[in-house]
PDB file of N, CA and C in Angstrom:
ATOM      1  N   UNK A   1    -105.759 -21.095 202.904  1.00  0.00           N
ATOM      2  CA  UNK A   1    -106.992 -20.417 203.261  1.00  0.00           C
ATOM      3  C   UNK A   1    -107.490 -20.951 204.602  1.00  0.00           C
ATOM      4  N   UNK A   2    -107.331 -19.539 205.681  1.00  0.00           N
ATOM      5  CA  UNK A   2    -108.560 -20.454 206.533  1.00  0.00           C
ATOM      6  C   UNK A   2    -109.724 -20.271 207.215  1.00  0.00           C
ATOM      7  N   UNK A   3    -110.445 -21.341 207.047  1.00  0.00           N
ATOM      8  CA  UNK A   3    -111.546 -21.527 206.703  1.00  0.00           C
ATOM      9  C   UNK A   3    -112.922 -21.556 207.937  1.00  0.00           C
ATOM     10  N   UNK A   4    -112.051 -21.145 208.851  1.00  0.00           N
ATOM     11  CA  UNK A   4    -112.323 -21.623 210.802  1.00  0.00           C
ATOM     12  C   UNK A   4    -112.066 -19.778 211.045  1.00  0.00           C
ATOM     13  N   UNK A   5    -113.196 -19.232 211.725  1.00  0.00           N
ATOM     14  CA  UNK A   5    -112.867 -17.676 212.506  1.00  0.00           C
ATOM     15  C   UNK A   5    -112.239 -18.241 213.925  1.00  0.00           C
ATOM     16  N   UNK A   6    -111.462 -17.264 214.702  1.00  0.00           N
ATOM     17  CA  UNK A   6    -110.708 -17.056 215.540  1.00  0.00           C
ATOM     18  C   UNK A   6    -111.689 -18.159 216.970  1.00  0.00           C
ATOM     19  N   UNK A   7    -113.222 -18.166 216.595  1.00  0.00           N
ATOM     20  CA  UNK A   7    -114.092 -18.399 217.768  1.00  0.00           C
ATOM     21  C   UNK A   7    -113.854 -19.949 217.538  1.00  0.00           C
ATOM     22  N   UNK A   8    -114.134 -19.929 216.537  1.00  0.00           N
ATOM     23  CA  UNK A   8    -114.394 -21.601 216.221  1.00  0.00           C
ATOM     24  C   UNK A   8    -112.969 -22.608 216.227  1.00  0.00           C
ATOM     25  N   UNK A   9    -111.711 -22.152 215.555  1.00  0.00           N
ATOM     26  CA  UNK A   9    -110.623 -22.143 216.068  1.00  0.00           C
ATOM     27  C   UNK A   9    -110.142 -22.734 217.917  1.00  0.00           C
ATOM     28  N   UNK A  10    -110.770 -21.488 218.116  1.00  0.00           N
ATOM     29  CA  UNK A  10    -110.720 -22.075 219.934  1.00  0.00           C
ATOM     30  C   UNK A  10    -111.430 -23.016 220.182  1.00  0.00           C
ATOM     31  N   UNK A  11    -112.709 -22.874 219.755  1.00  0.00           N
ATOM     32  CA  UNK A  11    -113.174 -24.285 220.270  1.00  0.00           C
ATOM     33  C   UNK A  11    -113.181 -25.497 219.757  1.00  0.00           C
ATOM     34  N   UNK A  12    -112.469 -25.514 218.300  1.00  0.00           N
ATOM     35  CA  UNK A  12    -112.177 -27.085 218.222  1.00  0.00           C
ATOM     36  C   UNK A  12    -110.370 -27.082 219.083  1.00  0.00           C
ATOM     37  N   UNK A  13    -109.997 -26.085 219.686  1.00  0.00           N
ATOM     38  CA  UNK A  13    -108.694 -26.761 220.279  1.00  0.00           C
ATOM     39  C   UNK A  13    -109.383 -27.306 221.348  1.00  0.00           C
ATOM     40  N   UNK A  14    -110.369 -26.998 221.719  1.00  0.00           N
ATOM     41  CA  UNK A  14    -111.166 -27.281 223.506  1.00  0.00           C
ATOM     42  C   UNK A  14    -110.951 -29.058 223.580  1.00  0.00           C
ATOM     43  N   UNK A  15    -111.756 -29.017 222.237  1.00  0.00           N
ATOM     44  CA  UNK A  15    -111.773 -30.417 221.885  1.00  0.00           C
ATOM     45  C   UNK A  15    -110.809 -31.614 221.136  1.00  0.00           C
ATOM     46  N   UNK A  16    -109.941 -31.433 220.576  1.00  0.00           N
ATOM     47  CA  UNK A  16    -109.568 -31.779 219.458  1.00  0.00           C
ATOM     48  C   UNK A  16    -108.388 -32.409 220.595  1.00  0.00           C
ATOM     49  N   UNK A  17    -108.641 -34.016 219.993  1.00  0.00           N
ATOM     50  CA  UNK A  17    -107.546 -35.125 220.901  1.00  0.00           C
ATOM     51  C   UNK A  17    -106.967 -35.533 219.619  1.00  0.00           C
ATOM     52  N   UNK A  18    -106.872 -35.510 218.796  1.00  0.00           N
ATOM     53  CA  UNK A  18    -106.164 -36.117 217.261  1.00  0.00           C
ATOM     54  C   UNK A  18    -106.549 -36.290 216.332  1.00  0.00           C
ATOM     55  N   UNK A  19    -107.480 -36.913 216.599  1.00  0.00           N
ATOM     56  CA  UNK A  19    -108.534 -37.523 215.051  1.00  0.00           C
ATOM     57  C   UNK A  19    -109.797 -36.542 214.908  1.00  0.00           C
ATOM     58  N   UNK A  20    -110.321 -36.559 213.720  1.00  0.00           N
ATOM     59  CA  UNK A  20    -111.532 -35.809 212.885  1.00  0.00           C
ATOM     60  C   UNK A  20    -112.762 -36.698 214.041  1.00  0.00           C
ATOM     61  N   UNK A  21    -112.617 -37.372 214.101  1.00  0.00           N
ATOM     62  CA  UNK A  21    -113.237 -38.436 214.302  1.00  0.00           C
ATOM     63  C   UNK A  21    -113.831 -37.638 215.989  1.00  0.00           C
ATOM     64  N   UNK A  22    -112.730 -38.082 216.692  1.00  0.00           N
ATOM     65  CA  UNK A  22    -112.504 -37.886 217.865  1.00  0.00           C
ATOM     66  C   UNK A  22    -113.071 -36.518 218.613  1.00  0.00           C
ATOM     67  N   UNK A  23    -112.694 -35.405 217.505  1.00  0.00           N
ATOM     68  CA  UNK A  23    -113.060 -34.255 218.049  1.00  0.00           C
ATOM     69  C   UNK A  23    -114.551 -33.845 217.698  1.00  0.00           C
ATOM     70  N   UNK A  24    -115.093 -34.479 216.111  1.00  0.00           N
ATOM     71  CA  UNK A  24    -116.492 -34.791 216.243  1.00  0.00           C
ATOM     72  C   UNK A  24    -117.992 -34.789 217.762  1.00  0.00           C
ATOM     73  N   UNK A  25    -116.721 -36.248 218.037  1.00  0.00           N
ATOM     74  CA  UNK A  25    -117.399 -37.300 218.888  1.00  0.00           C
ATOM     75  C   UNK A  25    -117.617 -36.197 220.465  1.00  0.00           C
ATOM     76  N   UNK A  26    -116.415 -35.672 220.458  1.00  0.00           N
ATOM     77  CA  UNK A  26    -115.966 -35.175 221.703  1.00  0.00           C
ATOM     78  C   UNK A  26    -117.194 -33.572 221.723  1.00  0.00           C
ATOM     79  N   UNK A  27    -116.994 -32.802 220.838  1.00  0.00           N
ATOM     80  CA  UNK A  27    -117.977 -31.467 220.296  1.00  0.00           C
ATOM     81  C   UNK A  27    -119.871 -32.162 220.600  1.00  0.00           C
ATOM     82  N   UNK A  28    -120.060 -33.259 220.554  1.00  0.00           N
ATOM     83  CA  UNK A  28    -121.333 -33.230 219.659  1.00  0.00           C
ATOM     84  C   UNK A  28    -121.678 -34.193 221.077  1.00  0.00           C
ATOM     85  N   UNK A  29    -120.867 -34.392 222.093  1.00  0.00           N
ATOM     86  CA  UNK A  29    -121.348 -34.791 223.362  1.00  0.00           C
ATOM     87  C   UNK A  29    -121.540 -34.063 224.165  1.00  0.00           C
ATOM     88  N   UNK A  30    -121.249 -32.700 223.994  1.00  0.00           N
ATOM     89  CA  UNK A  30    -121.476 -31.031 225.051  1.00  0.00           C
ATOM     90  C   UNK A  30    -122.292 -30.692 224.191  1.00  0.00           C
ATOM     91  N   UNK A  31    -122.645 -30.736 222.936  1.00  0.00           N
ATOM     92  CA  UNK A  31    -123.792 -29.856 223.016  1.00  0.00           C
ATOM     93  C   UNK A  31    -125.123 -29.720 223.857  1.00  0.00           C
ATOM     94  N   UNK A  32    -125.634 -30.603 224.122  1.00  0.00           N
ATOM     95  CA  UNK A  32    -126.617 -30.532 225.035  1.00  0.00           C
ATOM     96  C   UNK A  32    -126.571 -29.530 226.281  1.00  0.00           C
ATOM     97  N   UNK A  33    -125.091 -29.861 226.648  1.00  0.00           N
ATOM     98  CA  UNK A  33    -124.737 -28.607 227.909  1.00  0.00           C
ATOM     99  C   UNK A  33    -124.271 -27.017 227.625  1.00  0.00           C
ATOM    100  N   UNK A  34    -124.172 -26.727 226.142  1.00  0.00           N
ATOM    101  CA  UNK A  34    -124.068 -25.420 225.980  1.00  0.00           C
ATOM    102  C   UNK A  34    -125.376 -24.492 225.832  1.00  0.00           C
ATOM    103  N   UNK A  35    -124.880 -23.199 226.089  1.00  0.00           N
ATOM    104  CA  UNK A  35    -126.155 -21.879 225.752  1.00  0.00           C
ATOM    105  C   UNK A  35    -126.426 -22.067 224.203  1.00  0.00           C
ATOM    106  N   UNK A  36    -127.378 -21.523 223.765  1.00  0.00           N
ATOM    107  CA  UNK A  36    -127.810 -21.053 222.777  1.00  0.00           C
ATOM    108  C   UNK A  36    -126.650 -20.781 221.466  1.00  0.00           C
ATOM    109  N   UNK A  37    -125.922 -19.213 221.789  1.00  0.00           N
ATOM    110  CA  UNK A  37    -124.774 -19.339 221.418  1.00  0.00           C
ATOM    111  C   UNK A  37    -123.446 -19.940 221.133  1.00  0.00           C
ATOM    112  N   UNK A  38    -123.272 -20.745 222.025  1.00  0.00           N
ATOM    113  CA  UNK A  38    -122.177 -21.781 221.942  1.00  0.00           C
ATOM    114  C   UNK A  38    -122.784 -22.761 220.976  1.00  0.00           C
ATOM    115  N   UNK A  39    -123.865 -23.616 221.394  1.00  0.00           N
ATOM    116  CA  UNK A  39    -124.230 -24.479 220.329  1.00  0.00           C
ATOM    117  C   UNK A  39    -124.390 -23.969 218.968  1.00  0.00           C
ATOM    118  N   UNK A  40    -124.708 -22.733 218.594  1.00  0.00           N
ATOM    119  CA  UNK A  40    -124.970 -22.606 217.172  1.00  0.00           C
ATOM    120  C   UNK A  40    -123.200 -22.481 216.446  1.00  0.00           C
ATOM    121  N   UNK A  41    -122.230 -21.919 217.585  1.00  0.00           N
ATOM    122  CA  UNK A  41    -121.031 -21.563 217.144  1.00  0.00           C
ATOM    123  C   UNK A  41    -120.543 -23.127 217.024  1.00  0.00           C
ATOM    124  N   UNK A  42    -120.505 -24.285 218.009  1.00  0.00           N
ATOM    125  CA  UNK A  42    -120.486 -25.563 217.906  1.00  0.00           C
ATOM    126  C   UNK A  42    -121.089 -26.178 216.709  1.00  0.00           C
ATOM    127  N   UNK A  43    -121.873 -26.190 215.908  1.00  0.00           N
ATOM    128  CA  UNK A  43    -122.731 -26.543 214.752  1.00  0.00           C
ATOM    129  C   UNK A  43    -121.702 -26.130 213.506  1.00  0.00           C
ATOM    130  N   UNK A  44    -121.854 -24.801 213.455  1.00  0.00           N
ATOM    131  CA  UNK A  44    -120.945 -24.087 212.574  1.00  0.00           C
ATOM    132  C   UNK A  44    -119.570 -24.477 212.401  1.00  0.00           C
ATOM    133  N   UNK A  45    -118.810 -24.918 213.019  1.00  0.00           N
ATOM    134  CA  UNK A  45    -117.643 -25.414 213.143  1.00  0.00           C
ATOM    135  C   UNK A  45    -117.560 -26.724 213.045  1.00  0.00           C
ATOM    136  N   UNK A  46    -118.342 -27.654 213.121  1.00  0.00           N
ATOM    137  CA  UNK A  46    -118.786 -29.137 212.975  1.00  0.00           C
ATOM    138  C   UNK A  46    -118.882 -29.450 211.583  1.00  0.00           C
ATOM    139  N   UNK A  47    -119.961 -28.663 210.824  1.00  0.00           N
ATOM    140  CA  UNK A  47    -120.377 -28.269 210.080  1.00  0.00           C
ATOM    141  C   UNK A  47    -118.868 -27.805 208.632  1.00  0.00           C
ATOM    142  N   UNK A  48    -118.435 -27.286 209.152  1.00  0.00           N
ATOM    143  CA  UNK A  48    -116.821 -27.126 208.678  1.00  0.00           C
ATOM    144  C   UNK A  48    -115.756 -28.098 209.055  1.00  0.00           C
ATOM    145  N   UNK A  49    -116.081 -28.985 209.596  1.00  0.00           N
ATOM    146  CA  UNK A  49    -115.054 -30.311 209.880  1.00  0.00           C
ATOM    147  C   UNK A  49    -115.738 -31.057 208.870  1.00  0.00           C
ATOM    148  N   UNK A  50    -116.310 -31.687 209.473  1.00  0.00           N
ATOM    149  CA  UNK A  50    -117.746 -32.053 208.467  1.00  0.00           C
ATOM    150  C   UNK A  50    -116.892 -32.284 207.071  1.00  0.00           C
ATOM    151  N   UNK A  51    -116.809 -31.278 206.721  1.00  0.00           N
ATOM    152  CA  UNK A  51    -116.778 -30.881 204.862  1.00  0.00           C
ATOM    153  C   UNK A  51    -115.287 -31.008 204.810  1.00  0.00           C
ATOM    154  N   UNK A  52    -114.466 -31.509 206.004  1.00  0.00           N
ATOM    155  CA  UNK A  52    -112.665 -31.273 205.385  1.00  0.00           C
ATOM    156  C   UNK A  52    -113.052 -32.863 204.554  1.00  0.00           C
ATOM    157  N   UNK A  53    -111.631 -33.341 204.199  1.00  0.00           N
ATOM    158  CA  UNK A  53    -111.363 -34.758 204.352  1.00  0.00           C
ATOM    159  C   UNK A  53    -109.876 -35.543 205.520  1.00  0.00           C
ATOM    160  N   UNK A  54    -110.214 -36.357 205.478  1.00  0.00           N
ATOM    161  CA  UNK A  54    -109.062 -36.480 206.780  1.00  0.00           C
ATOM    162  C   UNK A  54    -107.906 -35.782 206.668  1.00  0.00           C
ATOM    163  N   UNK A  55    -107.473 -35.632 205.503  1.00  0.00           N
ATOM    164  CA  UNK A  55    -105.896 -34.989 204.908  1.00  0.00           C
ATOM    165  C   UNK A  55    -106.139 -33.657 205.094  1.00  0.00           C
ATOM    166  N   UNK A  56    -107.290 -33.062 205.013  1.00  0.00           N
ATOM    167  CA  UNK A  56    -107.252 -31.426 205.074  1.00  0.00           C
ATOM    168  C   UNK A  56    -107.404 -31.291 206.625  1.00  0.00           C
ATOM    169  N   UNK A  57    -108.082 -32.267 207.536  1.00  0.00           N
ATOM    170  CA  UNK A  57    -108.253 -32.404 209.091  1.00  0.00           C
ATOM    171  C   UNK A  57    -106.485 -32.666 209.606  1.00  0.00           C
ATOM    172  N   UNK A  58    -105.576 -33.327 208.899  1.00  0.00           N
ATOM    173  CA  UNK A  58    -104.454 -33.644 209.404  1.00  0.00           C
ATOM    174  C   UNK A  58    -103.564 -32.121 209.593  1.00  0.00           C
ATOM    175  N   UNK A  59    -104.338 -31.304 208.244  1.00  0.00           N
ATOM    176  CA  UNK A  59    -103.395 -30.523 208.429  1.00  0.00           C
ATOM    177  C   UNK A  59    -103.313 -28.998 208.986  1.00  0.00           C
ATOM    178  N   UNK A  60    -104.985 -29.156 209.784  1.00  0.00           N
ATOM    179  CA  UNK A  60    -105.158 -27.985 210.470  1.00  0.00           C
ATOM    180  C   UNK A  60    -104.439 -27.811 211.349  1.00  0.00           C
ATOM    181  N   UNK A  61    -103.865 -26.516 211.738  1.00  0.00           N
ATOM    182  CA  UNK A  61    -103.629 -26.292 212.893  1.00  0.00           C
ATOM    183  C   UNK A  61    -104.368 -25.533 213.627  1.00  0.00           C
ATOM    184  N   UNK A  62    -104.791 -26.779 214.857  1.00  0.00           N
ATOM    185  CA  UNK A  62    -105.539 -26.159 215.946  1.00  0.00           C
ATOM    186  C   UNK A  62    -105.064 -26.011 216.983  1.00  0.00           C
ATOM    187  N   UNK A  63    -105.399 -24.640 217.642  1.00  0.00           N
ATOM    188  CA  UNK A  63    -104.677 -24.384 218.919  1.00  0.00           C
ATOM    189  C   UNK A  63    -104.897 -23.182 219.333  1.00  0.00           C
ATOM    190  N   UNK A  64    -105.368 -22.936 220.643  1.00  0.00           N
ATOM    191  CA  UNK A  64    -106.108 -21.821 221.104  1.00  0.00           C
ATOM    192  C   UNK A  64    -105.284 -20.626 220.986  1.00  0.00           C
ATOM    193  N   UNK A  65    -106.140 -19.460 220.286  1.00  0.00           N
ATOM    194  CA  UNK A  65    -105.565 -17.760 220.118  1.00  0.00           C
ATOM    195  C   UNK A  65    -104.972 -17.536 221.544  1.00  0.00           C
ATOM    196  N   UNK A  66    -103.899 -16.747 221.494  1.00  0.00           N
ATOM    197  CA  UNK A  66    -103.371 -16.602 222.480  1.00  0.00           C
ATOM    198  C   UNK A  66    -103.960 -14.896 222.993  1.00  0.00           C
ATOM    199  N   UNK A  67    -104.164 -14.953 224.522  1.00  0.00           N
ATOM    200  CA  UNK A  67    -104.651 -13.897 224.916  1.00  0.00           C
ATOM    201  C   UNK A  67    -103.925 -12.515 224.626  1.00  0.00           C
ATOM    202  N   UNK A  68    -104.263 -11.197 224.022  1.00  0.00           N
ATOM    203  CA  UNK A  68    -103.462 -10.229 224.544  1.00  0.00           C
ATOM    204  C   UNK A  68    -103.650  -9.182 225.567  1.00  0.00           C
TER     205      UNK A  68
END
């Protein structure tokens, strides 16, 4: 099941260096510099990391939708 839409998906690849941890850390230091929109889509997706456990974080695959 997954559990991430296509938006949120992309933007934890923006971020995501390896660890749960990491991409947390990395997301929740731009928020301040995003619009309105981005931050609530940033929250939402945090928010869904948030709730994995490291083993369900190991086994996402993240990686940006490819354009068509």
């Amino acid at each position: 099941m997954n559990r991430f839409t296509v938006e949120e998906t992309n933007l934890l690849s923006i971020y995501h260096e390896g660890s749960k941890a990491q991409l947390t850390e990395n997301i929740n230091a731009t928020l301040p510099y995003m619009d309105a929109d981005m931050r609530e889509l940033a929250k939402r997706a945090l928010s869904k990391v948030d709730a994995l456990t490291e083993e369900e974080f190991a086994e996402l695959a993240i990686y940006a939708a490819e354009e068509v």
